[in-house]
Protein backbone atom coordinates (compact mmCIF):
# COMPACT_ATOMS: atom_id res chain seq x y z
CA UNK A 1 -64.55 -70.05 -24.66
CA UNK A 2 -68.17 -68.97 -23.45
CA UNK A 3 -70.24 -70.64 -20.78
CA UNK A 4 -72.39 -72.12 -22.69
CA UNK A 5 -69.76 -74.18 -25.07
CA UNK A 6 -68.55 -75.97 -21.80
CA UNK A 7 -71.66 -77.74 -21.74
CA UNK A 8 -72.92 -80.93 -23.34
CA UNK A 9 -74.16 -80.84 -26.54
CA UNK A 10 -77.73 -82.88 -25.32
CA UNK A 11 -78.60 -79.33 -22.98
CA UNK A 12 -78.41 -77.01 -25.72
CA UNK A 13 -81.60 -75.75 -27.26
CA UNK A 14 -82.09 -73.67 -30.41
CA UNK A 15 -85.31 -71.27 -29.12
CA UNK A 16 -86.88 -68.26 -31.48
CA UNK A 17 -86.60 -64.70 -30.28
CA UNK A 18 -89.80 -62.49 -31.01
CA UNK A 19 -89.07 -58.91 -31.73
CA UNK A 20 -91.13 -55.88 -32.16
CA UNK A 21 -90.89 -54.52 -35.37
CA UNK A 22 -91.97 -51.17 -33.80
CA UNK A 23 -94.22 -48.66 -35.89
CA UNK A 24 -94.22 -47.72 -39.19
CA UNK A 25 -95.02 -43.76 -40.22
CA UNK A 26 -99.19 -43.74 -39.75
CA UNK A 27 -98.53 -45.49 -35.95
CA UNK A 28 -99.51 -49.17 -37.56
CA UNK A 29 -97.76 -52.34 -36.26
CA UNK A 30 -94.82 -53.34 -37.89
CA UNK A 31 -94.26 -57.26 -38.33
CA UNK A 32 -92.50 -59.02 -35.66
CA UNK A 33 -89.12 -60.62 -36.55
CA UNK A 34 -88.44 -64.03 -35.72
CA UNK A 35 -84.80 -64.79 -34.83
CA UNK A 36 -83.49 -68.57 -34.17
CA UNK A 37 -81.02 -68.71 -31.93
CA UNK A 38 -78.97 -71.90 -31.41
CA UNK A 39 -76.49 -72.88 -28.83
CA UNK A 40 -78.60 -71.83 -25.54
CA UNK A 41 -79.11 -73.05 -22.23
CA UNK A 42 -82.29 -72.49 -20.35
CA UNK A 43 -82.36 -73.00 -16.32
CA UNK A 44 -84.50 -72.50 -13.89
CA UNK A 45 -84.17 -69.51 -11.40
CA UNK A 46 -86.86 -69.89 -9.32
CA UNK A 47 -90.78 -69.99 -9.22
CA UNK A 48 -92.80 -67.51 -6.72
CA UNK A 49 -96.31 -66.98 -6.24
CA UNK A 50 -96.62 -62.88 -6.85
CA UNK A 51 -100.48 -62.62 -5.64
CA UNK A 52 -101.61 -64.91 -2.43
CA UNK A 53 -105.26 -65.14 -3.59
CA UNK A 54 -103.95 -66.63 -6.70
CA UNK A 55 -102.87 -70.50 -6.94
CA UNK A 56 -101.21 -69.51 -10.40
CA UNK A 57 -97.49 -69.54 -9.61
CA UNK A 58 -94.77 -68.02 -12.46
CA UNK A 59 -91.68 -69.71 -14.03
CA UNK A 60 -88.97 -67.53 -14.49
CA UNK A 61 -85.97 -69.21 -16.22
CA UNK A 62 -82.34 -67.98 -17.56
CA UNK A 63 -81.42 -67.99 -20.66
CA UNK A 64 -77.45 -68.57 -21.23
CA UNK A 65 -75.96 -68.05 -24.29
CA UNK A 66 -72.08 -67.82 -25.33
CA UNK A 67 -71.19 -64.06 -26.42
CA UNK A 68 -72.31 -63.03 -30.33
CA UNK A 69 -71.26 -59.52 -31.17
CA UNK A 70 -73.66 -60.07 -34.17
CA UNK A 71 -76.84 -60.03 -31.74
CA UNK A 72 -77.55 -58.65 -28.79
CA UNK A 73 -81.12 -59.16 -26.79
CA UNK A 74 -83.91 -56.46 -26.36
CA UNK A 75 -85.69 -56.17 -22.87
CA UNK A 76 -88.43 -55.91 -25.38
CA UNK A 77 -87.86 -59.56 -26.94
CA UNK A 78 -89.96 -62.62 -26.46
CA UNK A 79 -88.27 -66.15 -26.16
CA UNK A 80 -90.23 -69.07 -27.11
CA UNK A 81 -88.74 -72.40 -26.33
CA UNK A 82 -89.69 -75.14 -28.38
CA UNK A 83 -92.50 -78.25 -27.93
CA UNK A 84 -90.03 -80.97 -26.59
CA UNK A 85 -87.64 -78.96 -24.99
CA UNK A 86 -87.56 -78.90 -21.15
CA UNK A 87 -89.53 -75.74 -19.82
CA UNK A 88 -90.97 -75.11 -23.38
CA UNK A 89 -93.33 -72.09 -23.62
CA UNK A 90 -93.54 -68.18 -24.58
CA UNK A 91 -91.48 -65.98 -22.24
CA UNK A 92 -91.13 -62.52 -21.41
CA UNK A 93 -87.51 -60.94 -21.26
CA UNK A 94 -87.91 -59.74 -17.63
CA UNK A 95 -85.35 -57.00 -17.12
CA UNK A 96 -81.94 -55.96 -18.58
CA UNK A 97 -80.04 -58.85 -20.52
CA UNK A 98 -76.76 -59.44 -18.67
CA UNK A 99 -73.72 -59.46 -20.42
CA UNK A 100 -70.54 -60.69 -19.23
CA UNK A 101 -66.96 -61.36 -21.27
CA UNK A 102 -68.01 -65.30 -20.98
CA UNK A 103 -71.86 -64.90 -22.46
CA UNK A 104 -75.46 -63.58 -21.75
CA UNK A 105 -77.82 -64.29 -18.72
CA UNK A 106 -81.44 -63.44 -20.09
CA UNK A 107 -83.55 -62.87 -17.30
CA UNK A 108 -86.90 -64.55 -18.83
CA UNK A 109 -90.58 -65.04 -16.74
CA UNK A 110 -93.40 -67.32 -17.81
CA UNK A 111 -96.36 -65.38 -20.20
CA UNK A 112 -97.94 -68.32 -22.06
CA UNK A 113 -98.68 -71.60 -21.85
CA UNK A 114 -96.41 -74.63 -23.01
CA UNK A 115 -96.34 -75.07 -26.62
């Protein structure tokens, strides 16, 4: 049983994972792949102001999810959580995915604005 699964059914969130399709042979952009993802948990870590002369502050989250040895995340990905959904928006994976024999803690930090 993963972490995630002990929850209630209400917290879970299906988000999309954005990934780089990298480059093809002339150096062009390759399309990004969309992934859905059900059965994760977004939480909040904490929120920080990074410059003082700035009044914008940054979300960073976790995402949880139960393991999958079908998919692993990229410190490359970008998680969007949907319209609706509590702390909706376009994040950045910020860091190295951590894996653990119960699930995944995705390390994620605020890039766009709520969808």
């Amino acid at each position: 049983m993963g972490i995630v699964s002990r929850f209630p059914k209400s917290w879970k969130i299906t988000v999309e994972v954005h990934r780089s399709g990298g480059s093809d042979d002339n150096g062009d952009p390759k399309p990004v792949q969309v992934i859905s993802l059900k059965e994760c948990l977004i939480g909040p870590r904490s929120s920080t102001e990074k410059d003082s002369a700035s009044d914008a502050a940054t979300s960073e989250l976790s995402l949880f999810r139960d393991p999958d040895p079908g998919f692993r995340f990229k410190s490359t990905d970008r998680i969007v959580v949907p319209a609706g959904a509590f702390n909706a928006g376009s994040y950045l994976v910020s860091g190295r995915p951590r894996e653990f024999p119960i699930g995944v803690e995705v390390p994620l930090e605020g890039v766009g604005p709520d969808v």
